[in-house]
C-alpha atoms as a PDB file:
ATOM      1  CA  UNK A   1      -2.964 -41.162 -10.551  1.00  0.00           C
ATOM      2  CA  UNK A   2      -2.658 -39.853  -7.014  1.00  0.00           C
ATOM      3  CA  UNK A   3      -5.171 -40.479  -4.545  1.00  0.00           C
ATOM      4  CA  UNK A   4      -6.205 -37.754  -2.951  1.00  0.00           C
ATOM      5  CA  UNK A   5      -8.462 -37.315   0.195  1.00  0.00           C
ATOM      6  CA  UNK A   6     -11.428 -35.461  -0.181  1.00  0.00           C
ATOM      7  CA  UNK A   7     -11.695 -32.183   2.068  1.00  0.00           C
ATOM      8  CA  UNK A   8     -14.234 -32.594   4.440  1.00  0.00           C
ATOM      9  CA  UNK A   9     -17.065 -29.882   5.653  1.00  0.00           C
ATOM     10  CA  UNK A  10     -19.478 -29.660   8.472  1.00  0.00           C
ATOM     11  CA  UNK A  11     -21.973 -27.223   9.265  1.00  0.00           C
ATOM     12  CA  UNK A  12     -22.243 -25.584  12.447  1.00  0.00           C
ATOM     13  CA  UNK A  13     -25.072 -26.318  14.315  1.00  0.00           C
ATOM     14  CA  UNK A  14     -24.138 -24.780  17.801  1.00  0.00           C
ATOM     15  CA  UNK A  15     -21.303 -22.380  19.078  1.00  0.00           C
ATOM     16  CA  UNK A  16     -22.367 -22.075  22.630  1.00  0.00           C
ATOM     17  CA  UNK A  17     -19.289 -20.430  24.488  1.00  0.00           C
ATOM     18  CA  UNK A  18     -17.475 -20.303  20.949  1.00  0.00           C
ATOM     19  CA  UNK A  19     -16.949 -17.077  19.516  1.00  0.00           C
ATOM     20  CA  UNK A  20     -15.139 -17.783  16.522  1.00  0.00           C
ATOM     21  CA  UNK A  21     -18.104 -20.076  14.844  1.00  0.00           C
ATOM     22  CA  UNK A  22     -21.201 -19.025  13.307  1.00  0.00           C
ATOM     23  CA  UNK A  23     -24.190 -20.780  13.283  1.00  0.00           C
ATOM     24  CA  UNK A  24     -25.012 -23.070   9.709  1.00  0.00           C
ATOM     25  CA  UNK A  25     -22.248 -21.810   8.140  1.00  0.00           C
ATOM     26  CA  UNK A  26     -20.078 -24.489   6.415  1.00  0.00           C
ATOM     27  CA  UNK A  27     -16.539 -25.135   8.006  1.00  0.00           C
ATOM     28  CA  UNK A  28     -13.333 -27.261   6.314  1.00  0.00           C
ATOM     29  CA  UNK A  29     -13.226 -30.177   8.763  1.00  0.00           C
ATOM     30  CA  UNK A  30      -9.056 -31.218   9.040  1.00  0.00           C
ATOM     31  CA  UNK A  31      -7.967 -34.212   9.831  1.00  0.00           C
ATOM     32  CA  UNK A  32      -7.047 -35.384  13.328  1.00  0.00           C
ATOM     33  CA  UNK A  33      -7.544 -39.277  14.407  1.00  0.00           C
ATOM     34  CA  UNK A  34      -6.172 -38.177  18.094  1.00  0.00           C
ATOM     35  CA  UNK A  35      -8.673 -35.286  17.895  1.00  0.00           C
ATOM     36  CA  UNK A  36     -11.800 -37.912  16.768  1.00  0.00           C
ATOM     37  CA  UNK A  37     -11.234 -40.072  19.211  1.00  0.00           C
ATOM     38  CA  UNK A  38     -11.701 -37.844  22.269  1.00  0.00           C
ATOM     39  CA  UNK A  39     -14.654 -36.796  20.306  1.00  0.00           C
ATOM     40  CA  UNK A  40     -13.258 -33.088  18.878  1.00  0.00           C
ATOM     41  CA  UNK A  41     -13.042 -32.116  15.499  1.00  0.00           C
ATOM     42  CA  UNK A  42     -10.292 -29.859  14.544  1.00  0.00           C
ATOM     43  CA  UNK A  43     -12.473 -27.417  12.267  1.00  0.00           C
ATOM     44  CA  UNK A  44     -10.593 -23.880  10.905  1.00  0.00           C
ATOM     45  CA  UNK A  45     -13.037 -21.296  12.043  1.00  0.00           C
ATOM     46  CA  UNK A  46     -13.081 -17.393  11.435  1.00  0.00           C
ATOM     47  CA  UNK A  47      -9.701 -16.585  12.775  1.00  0.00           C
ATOM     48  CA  UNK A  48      -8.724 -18.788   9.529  1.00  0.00           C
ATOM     49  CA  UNK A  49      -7.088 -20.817  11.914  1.00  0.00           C
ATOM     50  CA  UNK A  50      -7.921 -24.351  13.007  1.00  0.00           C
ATOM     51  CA  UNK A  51      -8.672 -25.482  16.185  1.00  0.00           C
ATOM     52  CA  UNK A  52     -10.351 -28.569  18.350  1.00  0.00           C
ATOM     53  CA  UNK A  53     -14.304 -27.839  18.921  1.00  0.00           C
ATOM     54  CA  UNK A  54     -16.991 -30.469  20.135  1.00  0.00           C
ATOM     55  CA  UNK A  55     -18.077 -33.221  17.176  1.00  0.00           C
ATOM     56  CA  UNK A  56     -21.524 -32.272  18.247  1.00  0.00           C
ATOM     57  CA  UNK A  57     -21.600 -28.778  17.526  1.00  0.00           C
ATOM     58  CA  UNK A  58     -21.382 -29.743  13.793  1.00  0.00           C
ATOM     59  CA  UNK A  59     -23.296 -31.885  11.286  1.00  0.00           C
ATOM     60  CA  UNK A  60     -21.134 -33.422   8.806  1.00  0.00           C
ATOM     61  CA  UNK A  61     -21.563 -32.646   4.864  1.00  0.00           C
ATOM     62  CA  UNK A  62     -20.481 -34.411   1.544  1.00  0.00           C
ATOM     63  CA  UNK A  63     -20.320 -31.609  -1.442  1.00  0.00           C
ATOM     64  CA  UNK A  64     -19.796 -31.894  -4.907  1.00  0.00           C
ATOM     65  CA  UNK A  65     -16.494 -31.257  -6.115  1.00  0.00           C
ATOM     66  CA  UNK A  66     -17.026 -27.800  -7.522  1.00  0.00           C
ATOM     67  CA  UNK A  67     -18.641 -26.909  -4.669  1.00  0.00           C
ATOM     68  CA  UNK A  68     -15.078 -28.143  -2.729  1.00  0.00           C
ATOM     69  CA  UNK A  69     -13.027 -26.160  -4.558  1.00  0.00           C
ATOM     70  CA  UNK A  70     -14.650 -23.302  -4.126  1.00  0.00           C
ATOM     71  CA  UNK A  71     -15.111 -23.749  -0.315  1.00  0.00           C
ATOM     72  CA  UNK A  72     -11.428 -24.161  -0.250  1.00  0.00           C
ATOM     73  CA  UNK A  73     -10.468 -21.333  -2.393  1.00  0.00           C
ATOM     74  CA  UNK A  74     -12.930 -19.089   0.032  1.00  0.00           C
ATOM     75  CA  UNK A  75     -10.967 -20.715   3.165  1.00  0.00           C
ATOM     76  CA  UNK A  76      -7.695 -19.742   1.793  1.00  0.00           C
ATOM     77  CA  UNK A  77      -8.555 -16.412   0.890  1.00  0.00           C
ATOM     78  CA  UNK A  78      -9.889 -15.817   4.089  1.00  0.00           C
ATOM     79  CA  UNK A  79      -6.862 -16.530   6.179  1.00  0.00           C
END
């Protein structure tokens, strides 16, 4: 069985001087130790691409599964 990481979501709480987030609307959160540590999260936003944004401009969320997949199906479709 392979162990797969779960995909991670935040909702944006503030955008202030970021044009390419909307406020509490759900992001895909990627991975990025180097990124966490200086307190960024690298977060795809609605250019469908992903970049580094302020860990306090987001809340993070646990969803169900099917609620996952969908998020991630919408995320791919978007880009």
């Amino acid at each position: 069985m392979q162990n797969i990481t779960p995909t991670k979501f935040a909702i944006c709480l503030k955008n202030k001087g970021a044009e390419d987030l909307t406020l509490r609307k759900v992001y895909q959160v990627l991975p990025d130790e180097q990124a966490e540590k200086k307190g960024l999260l690298r977060i795809i936003d609605e250019s469908g691409e992903d970049y580094l944004y302020p860990v306090g401009f987001f809340f993070p969320i646990n969803v169900p599964q099917k609620v996952e997949r969908a998020l991630r199906q919408s995320v791919s479709v978007a880009a």
